[in-house]
PDB file of N, CA and C in Angstrom:
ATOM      1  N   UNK A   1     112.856  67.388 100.810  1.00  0.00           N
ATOM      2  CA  UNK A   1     112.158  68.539 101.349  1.00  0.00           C
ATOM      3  C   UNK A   1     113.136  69.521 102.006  1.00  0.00           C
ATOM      4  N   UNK A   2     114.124  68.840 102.799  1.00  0.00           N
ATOM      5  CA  UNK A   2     114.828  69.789 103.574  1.00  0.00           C
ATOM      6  C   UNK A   2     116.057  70.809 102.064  1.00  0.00           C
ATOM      7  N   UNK A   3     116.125  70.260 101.182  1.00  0.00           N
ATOM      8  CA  UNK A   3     116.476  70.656  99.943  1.00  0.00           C
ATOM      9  C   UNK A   3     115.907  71.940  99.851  1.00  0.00           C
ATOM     10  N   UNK A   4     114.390  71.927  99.441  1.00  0.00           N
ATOM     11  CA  UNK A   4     114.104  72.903  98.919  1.00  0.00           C
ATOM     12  C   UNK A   4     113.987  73.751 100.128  1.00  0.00           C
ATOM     13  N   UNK A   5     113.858  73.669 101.019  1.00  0.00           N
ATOM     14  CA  UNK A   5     113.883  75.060 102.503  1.00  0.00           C
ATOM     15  C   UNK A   5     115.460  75.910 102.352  1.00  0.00           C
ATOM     16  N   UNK A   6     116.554  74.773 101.938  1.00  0.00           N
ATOM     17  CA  UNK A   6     118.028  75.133 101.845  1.00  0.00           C
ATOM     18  C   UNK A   6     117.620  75.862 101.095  1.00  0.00           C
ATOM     19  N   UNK A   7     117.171  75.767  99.513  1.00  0.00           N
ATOM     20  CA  UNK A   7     116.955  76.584  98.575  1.00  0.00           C
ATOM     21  C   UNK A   7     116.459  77.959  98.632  1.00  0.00           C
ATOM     22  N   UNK A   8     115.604  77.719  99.518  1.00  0.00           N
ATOM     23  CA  UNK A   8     114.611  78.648  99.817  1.00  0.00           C
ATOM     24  C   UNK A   8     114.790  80.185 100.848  1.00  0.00           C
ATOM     25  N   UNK A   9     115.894  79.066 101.687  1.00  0.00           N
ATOM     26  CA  UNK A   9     116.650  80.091 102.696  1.00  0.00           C
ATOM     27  C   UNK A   9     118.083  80.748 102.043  1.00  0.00           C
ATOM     28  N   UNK A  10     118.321  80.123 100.944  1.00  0.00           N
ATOM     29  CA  UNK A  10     119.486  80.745  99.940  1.00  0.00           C
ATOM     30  C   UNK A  10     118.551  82.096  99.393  1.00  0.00           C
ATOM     31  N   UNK A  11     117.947  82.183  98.625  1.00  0.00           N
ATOM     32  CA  UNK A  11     116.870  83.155  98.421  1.00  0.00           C
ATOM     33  C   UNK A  11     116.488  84.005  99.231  1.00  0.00           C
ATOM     34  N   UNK A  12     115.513  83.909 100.416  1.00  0.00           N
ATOM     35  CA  UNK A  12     115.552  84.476 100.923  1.00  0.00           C
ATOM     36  C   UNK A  12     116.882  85.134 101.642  1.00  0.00           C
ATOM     37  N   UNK A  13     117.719  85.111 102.123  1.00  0.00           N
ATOM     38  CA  UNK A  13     118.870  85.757 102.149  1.00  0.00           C
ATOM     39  C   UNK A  13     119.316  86.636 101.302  1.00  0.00           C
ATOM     40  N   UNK A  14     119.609  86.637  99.995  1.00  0.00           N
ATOM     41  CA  UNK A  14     119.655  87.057  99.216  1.00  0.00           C
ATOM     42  C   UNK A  14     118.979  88.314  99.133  1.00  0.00           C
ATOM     43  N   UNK A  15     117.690  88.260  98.808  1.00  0.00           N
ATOM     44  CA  UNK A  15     116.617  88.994  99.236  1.00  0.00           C
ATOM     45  C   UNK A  15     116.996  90.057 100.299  1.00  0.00           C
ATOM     46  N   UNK A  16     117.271  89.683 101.068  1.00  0.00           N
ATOM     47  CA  UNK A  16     116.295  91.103 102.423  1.00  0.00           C
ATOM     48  C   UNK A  16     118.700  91.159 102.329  1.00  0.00           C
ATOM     49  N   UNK A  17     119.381  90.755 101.658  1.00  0.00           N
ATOM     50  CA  UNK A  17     120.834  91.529 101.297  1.00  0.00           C
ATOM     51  C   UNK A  17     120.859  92.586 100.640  1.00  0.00           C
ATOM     52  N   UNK A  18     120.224  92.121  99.286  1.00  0.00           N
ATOM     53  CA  UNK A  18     120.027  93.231  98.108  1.00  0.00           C
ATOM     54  C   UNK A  18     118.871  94.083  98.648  1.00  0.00           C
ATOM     55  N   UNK A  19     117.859  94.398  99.388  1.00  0.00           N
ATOM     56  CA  UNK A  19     117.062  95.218 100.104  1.00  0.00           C
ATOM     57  C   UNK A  19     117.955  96.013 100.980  1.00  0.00           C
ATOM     58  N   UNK A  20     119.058  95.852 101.368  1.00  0.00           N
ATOM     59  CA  UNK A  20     119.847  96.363 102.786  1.00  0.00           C
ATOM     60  C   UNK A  20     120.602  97.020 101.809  1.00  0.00           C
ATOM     61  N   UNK A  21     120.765  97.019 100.953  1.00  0.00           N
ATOM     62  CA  UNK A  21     121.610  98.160 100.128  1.00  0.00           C
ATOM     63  C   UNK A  21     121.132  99.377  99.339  1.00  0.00           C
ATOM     64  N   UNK A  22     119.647  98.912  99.553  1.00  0.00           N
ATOM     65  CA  UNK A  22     118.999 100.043  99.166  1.00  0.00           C
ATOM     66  C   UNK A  22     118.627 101.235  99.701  1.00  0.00           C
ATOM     67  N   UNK A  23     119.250 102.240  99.545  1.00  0.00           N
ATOM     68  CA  UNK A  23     119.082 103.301 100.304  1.00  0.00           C
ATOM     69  C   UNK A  23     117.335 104.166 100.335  1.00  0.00           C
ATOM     70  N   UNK A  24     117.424 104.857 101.293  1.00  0.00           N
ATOM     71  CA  UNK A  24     116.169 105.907 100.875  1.00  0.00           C
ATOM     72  C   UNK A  24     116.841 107.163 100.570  1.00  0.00           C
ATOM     73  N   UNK A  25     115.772 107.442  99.725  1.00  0.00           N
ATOM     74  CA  UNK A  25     115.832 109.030  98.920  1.00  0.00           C
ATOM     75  C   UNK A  25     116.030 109.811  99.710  1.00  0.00           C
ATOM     76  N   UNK A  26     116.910 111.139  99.398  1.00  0.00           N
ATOM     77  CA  UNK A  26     117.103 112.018 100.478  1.00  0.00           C
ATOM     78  C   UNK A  26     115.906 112.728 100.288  1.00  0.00           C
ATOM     79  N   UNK A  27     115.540 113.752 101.690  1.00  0.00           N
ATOM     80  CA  UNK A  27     114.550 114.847 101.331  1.00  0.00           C
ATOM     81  C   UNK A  27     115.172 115.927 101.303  1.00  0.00           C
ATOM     82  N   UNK A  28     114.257 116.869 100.314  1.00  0.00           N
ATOM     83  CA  UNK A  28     115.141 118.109 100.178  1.00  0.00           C
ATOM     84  C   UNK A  28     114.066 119.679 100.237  1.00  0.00           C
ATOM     85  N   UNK A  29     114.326 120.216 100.383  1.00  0.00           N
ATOM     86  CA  UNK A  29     113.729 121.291 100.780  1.00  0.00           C
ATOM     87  C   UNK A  29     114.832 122.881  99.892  1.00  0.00           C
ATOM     88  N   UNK A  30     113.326 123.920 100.153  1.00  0.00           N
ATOM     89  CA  UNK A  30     113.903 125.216 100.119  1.00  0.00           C
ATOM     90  C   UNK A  30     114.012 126.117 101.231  1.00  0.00           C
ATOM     91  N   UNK A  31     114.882 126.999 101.356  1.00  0.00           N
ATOM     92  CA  UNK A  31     115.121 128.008 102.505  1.00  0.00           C
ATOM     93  C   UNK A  31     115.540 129.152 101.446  1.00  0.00           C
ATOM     94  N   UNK A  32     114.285 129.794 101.686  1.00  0.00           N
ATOM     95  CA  UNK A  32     114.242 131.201 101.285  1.00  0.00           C
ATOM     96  C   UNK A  32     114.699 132.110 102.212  1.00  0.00           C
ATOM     97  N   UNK A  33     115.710 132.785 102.125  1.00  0.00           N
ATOM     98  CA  UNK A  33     116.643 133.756 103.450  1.00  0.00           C
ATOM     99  C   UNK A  33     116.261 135.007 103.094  1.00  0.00           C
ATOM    100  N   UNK A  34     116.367 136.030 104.251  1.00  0.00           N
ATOM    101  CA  UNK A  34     116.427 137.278 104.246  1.00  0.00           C
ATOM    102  C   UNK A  34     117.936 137.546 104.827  1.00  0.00           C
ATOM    103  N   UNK A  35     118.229 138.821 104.924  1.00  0.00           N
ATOM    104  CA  UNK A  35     119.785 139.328 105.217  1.00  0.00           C
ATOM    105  C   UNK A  35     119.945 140.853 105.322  1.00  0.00           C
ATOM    106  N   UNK A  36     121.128 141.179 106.036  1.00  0.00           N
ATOM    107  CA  UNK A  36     121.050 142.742 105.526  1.00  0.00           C
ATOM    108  C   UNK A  36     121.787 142.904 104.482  1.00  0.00           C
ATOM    109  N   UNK A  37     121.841 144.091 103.558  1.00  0.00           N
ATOM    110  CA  UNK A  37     122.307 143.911 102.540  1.00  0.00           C
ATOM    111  C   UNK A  37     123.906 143.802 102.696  1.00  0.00           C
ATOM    112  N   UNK A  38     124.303 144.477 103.585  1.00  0.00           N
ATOM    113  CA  UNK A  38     125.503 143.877 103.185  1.00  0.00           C
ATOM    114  C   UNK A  38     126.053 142.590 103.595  1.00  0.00           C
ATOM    115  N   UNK A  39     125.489 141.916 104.506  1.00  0.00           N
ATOM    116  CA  UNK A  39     125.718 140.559 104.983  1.00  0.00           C
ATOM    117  C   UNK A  39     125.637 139.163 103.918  1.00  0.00           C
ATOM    118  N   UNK A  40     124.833 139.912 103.075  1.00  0.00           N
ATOM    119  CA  UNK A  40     124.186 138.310 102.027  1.00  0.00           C
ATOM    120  C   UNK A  40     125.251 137.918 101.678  1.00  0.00           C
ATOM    121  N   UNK A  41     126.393 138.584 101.096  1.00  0.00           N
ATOM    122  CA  UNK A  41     128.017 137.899 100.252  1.00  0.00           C
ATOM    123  C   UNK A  41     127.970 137.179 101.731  1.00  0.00           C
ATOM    124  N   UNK A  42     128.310 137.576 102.782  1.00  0.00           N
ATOM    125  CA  UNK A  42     128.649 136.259 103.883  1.00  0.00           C
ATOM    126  C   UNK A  42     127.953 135.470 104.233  1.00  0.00           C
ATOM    127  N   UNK A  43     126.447 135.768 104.204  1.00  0.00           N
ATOM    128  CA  UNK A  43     125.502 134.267 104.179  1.00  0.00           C
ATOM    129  C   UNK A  43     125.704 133.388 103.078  1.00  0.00           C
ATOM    130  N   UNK A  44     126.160 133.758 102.050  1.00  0.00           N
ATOM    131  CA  UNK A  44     126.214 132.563 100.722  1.00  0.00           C
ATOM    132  C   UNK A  44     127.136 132.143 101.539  1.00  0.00           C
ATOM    133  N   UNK A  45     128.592 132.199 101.703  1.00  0.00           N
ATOM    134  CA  UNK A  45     129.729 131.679 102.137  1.00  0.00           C
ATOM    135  C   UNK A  45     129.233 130.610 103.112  1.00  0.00           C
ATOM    136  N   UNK A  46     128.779 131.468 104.553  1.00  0.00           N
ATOM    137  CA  UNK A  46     128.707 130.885 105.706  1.00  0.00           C
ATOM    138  C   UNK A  46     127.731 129.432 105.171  1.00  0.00           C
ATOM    139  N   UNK A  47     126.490 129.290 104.402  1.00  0.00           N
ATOM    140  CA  UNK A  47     125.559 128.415 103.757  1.00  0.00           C
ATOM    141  C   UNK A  47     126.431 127.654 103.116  1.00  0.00           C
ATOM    142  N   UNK A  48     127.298 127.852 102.458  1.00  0.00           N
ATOM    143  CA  UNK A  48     127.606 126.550 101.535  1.00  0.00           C
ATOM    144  C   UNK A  48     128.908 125.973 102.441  1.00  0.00           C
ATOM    145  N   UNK A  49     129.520 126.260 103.387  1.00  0.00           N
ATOM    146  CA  UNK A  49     129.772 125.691 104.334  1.00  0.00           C
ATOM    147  C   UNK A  49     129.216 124.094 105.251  1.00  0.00           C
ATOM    148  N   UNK A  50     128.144 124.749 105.611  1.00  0.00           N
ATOM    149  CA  UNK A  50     127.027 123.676 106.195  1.00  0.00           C
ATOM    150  C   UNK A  50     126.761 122.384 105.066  1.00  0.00           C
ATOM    151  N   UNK A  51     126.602 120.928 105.686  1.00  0.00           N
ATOM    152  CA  UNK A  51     127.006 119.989 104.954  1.00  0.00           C
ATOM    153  C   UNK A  51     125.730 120.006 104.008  1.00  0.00           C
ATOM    154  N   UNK A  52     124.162 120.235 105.316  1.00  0.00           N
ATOM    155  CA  UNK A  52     123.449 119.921 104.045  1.00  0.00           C
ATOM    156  C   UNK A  52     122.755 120.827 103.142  1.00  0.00           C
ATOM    157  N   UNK A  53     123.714 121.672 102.565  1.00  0.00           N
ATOM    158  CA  UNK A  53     123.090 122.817 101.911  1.00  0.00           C
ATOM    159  C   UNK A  53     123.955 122.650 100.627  1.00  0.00           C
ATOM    160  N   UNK A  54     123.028 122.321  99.716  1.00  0.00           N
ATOM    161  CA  UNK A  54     123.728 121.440  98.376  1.00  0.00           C
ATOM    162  C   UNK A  54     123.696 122.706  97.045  1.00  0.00           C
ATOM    163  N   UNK A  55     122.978 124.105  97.439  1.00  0.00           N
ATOM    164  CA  UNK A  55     122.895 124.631  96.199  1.00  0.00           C
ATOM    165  C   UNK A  55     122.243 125.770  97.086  1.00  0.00           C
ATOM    166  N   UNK A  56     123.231 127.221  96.636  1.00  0.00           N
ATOM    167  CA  UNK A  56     123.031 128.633  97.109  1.00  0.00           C
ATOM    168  C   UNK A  56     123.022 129.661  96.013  1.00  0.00           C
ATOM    169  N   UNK A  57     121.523 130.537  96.415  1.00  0.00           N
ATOM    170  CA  UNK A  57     121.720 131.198  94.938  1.00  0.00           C
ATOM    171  C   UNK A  57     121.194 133.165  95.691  1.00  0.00           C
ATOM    172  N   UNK A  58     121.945 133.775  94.784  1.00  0.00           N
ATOM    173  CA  UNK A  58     121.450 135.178  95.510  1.00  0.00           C
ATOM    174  C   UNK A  58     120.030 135.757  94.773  1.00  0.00           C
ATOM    175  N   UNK A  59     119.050 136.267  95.114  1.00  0.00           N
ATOM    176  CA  UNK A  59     117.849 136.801  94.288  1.00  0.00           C
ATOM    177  C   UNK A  59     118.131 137.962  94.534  1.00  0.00           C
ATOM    178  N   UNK A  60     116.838 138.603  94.241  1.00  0.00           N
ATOM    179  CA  UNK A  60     116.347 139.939  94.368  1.00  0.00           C
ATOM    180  C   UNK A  60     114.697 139.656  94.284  1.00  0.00           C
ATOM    181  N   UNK A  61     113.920 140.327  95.672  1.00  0.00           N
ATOM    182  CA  UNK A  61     112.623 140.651  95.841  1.00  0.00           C
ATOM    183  C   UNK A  61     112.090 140.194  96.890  1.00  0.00           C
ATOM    184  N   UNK A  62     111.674 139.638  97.580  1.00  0.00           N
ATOM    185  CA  UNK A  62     111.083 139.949  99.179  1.00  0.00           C
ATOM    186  C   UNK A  62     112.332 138.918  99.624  1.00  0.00           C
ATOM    187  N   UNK A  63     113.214 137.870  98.997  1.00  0.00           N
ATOM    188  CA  UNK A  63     114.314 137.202  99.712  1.00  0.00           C
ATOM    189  C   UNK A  63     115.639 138.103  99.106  1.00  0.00           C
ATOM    190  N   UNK A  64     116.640 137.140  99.891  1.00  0.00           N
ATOM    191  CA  UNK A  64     117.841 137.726  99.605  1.00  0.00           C
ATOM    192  C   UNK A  64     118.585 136.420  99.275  1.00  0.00           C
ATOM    193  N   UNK A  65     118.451 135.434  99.952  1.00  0.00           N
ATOM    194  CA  UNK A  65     118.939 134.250  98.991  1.00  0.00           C
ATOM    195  C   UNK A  65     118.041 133.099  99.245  1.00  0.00           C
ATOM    196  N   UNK A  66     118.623 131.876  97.955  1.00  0.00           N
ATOM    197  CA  UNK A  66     117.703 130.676  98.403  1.00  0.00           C
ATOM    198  C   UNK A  66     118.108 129.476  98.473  1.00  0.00           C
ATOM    199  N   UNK A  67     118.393 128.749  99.261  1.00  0.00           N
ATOM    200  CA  UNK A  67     119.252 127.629  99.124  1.00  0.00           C
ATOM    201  C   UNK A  67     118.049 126.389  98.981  1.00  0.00           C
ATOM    202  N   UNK A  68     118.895 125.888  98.716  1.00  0.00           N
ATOM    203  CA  UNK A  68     118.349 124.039  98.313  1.00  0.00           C
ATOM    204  C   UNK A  68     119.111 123.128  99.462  1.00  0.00           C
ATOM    205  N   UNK A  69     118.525 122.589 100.513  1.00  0.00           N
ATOM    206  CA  UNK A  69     119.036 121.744 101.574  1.00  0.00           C
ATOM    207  C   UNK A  69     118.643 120.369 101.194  1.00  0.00           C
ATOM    208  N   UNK A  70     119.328 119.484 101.942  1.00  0.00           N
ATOM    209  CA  UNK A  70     119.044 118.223 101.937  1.00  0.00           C
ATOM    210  C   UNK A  70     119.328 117.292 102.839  1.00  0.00           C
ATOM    211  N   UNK A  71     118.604 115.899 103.477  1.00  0.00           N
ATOM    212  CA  UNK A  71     118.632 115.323 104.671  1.00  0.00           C
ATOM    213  C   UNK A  71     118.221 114.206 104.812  1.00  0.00           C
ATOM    214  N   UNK A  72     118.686 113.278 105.527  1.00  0.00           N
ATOM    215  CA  UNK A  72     117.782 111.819 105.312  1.00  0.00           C
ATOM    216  C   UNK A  72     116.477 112.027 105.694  1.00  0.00           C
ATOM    217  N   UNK A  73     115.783 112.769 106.170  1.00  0.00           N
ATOM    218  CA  UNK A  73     114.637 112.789 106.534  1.00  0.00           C
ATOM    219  C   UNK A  73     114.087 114.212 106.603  1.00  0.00           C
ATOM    220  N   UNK A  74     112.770 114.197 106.750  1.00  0.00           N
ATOM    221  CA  UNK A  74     112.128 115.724 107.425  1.00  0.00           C
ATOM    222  C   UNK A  74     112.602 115.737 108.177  1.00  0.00           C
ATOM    223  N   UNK A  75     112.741 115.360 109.267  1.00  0.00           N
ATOM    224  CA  UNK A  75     112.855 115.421 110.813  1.00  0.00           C
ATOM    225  C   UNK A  75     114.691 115.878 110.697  1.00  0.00           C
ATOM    226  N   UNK A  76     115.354 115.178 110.519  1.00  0.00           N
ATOM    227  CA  UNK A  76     116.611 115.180 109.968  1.00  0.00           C
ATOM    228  C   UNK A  76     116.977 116.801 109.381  1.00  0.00           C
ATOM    229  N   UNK A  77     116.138 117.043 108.251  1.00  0.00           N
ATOM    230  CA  UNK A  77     115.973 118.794 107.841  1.00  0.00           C
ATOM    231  C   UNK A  77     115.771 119.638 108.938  1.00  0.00           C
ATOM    232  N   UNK A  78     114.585 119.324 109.495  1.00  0.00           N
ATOM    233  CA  UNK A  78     114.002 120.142 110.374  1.00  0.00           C
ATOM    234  C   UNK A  78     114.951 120.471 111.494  1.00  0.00           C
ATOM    235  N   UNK A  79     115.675 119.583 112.263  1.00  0.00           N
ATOM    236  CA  UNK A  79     116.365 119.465 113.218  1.00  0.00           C
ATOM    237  C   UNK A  79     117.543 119.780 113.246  1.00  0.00           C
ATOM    238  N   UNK A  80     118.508 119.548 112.088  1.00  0.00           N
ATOM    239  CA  UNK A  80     119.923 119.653 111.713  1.00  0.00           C
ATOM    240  C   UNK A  80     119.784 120.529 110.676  1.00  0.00           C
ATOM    241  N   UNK A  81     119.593 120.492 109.304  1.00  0.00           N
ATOM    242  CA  UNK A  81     119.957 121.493 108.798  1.00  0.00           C
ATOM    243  C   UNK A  81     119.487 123.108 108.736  1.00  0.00           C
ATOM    244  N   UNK A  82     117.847 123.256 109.055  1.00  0.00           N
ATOM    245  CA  UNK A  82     117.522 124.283 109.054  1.00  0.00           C
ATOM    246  C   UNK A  82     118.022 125.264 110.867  1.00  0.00           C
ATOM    247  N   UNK A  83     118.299 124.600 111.855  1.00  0.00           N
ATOM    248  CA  UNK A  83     118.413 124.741 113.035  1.00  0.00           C
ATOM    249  C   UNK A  83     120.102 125.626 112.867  1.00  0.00           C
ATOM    250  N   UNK A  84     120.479 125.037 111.749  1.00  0.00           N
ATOM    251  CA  UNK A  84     122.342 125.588 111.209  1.00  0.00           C
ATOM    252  C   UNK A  84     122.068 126.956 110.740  1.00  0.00           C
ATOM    253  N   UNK A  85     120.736 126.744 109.831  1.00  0.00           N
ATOM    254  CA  UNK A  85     121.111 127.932 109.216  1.00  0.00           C
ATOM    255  C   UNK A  85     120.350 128.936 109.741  1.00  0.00           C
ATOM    256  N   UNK A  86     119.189 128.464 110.932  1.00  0.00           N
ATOM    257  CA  UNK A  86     118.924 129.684 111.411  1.00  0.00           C
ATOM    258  C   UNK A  86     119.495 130.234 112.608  1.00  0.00           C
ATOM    259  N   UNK A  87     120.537 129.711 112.887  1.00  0.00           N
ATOM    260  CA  UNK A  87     121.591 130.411 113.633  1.00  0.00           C
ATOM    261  C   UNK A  87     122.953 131.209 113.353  1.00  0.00           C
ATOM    262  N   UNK A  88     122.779 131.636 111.953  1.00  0.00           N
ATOM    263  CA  UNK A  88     123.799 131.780 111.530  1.00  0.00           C
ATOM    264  C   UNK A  88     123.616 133.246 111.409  1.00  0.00           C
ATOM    265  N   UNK A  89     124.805 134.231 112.421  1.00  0.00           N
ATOM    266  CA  UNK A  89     124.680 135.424 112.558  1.00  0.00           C
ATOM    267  C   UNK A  89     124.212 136.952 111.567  1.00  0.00           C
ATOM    268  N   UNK A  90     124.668 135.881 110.172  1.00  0.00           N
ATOM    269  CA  UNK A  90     124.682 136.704 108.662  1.00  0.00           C
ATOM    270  C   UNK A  90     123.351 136.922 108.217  1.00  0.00           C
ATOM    271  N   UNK A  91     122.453 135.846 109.074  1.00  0.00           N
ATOM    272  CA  UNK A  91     121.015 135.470 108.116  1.00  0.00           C
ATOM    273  C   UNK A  91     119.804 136.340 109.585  1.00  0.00           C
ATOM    274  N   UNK A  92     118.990 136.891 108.523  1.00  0.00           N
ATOM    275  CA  UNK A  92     117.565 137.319 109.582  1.00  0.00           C
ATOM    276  C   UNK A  92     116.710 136.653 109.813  1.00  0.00           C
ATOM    277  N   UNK A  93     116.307 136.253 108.549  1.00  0.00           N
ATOM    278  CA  UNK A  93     114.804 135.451 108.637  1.00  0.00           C
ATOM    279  C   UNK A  93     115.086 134.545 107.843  1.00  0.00           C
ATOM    280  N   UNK A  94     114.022 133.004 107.842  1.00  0.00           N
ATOM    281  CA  UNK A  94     113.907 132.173 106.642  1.00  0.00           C
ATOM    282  C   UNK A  94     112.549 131.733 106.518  1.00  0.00           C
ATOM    283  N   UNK A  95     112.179 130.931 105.338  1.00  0.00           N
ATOM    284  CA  UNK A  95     111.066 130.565 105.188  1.00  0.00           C
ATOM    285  C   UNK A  95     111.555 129.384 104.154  1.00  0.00           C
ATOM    286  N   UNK A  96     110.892 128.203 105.108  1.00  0.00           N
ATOM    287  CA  UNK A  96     111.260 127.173 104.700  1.00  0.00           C
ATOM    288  C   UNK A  96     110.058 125.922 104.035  1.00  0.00           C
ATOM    289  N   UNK A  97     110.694 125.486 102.339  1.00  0.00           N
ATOM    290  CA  UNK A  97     109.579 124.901 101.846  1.00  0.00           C
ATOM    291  C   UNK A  97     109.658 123.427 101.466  1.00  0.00           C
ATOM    292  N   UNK A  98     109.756 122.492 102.157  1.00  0.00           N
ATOM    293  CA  UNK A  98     109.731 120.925 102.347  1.00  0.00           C
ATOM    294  C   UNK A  98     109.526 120.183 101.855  1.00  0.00           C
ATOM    295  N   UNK A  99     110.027 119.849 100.089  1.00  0.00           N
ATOM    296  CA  UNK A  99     108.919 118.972  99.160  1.00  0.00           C
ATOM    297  C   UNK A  99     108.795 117.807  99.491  1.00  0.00           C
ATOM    298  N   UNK A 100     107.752 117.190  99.266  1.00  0.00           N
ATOM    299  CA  UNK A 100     107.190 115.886  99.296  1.00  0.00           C
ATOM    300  C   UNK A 100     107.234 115.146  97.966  1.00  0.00           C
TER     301      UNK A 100
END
Protein backbone atom coordinates (compact mmCIF):
# COMPACT_ATOMS: atom_id res chain seq x y z
CA UNK A 1 0.00 0.00 0.00
CA UNK A 2 2.58 2.42 1.06
CA UNK A 3 3.92 1.57 -2.70
CA UNK A 4 1.21 2.80 -4.41
CA UNK A 5 0.88 6.39 -2.28
CA UNK A 6 4.94 6.53 -3.34
CA UNK A 7 3.52 6.10 -6.77
CA UNK A 8 0.98 8.28 -6.41
CA UNK A 9 2.94 11.12 -4.80
CA UNK A 10 5.52 10.62 -7.83
CA UNK A 11 2.53 11.73 -10.02
CA UNK A 12 1.17 13.97 -8.32
CA UNK A 13 4.35 15.99 -8.22
CA UNK A 14 4.80 15.77 -11.48
CA UNK A 15 1.53 17.18 -12.05
CA UNK A 16 1.09 20.53 -10.24
CA UNK A 17 5.46 20.78 -11.92
CA UNK A 18 4.27 20.64 -15.42
CA UNK A 19 1.17 23.05 -14.30
CA UNK A 20 3.90 25.61 -12.81
CA UNK A 21 5.27 26.05 -16.17
CA UNK A 22 2.39 26.98 -17.62
CA UNK A 23 2.08 30.37 -18.19
CA UNK A 24 -1.13 32.64 -18.61
CA UNK A 25 -1.98 34.37 -21.76
CA UNK A 26 -1.05 37.84 -21.96
CA UNK A 27 -3.92 40.48 -22.28
CA UNK A 28 -3.83 42.81 -24.91
CA UNK A 29 -5.63 45.73 -25.74
CA UNK A 30 -6.03 48.84 -28.20
CA UNK A 31 -5.08 52.54 -27.58
CA UNK A 32 -6.44 54.64 -30.06
CA UNK A 33 -4.31 58.14 -29.65
CA UNK A 34 -4.96 61.57 -30.60
CA UNK A 35 -1.87 64.14 -31.10
CA UNK A 36 -1.06 67.38 -32.59
CA UNK A 37 -0.13 67.06 -35.89
CA UNK A 38 3.07 67.65 -35.66
CA UNK A 39 3.83 65.66 -32.53
CA UNK A 40 2.47 62.12 -33.88
CA UNK A 41 6.23 61.27 -35.65
CA UNK A 42 7.25 61.66 -31.77
CA UNK A 43 4.43 59.78 -30.22
CA UNK A 44 5.19 56.69 -32.51
CA UNK A 45 8.86 56.94 -31.24
CA UNK A 46 8.13 57.88 -27.63
CA UNK A 47 5.26 54.49 -27.82
CA UNK A 48 7.42 51.99 -29.09
CA UNK A 49 9.82 52.80 -26.48
CA UNK A 50 7.47 51.69 -23.60
CA UNK A 51 7.89 47.88 -22.92
CA UNK A 52 4.33 47.05 -23.30
CA UNK A 53 3.48 48.49 -26.50
CA UNK A 54 4.12 45.64 -29.00
CA UNK A 55 2.76 47.28 -32.32
CA UNK A 56 2.39 51.22 -33.45
CA UNK A 57 0.64 52.27 -36.42
CA UNK A 58 -0.14 55.98 -37.78
CA UNK A 59 -3.98 56.46 -39.23
CA UNK A 60 -5.89 59.08 -40.48
CA UNK A 61 -9.60 60.06 -39.13
CA UNK A 62 -10.86 60.92 -35.71
CA UNK A 63 -7.27 59.10 -34.30
CA UNK A 64 -3.85 59.84 -35.02
CA UNK A 65 -2.32 56.62 -34.03
CA UNK A 66 -3.09 53.11 -32.71
CA UNK A 67 -1.11 50.96 -30.80
CA UNK A 68 -1.56 47.36 -29.70
CA UNK A 69 -0.40 47.01 -25.84
CA UNK A 70 0.10 44.13 -23.85
CA UNK A 71 0.22 42.90 -20.04
CA UNK A 72 -0.11 40.08 -17.72
CA UNK A 73 -3.29 41.22 -16.77
CA UNK A 74 -6.13 43.96 -17.12
CA UNK A 75 -5.20 45.41 -14.09
CA UNK A 76 -1.49 45.15 -15.13
CA UNK A 77 -2.72 47.20 -18.63
CA UNK A 78 -4.73 49.41 -16.85
CA UNK A 79 -2.16 50.43 -14.30
CA UNK A 80 1.26 50.20 -16.09
CA UNK A 81 0.90 50.39 -19.51
CA UNK A 82 -1.87 52.71 -20.35
CA UNK A 83 -0.85 55.12 -17.19
CA UNK A 84 2.83 55.34 -19.62
CA UNK A 85 1.19 56.30 -22.33
CA UNK A 86 -1.10 58.68 -21.01
CA UNK A 87 1.55 60.64 -19.71
CA UNK A 88 3.44 61.02 -22.44
CA UNK A 89 3.87 64.77 -23.37
CA UNK A 90 3.51 63.99 -27.38
CA UNK A 91 0.02 62.31 -26.87
CA UNK A 92 -3.57 64.30 -26.09
CA UNK A 93 -6.10 61.95 -25.73
CA UNK A 94 -6.64 58.05 -25.81
CA UNK A 95 -9.31 55.68 -26.01
CA UNK A 96 -8.68 52.51 -24.84
CA UNK A 97 -10.18 48.99 -26.07
CA UNK A 98 -9.46 45.79 -23.76
CA UNK A 99 -10.16 42.47 -25.53
CA UNK A 100 -11.44 39.69 -23.75
Amino acid sequence: MASIFADLGVHISAISSESEKVQRPKRNAFVFITTDPESSKVAVEDLRKLEGVKEVYLSHGAYDIIAKVSGESLDHLRESVIKQIKNLSSINSTLTLMLV
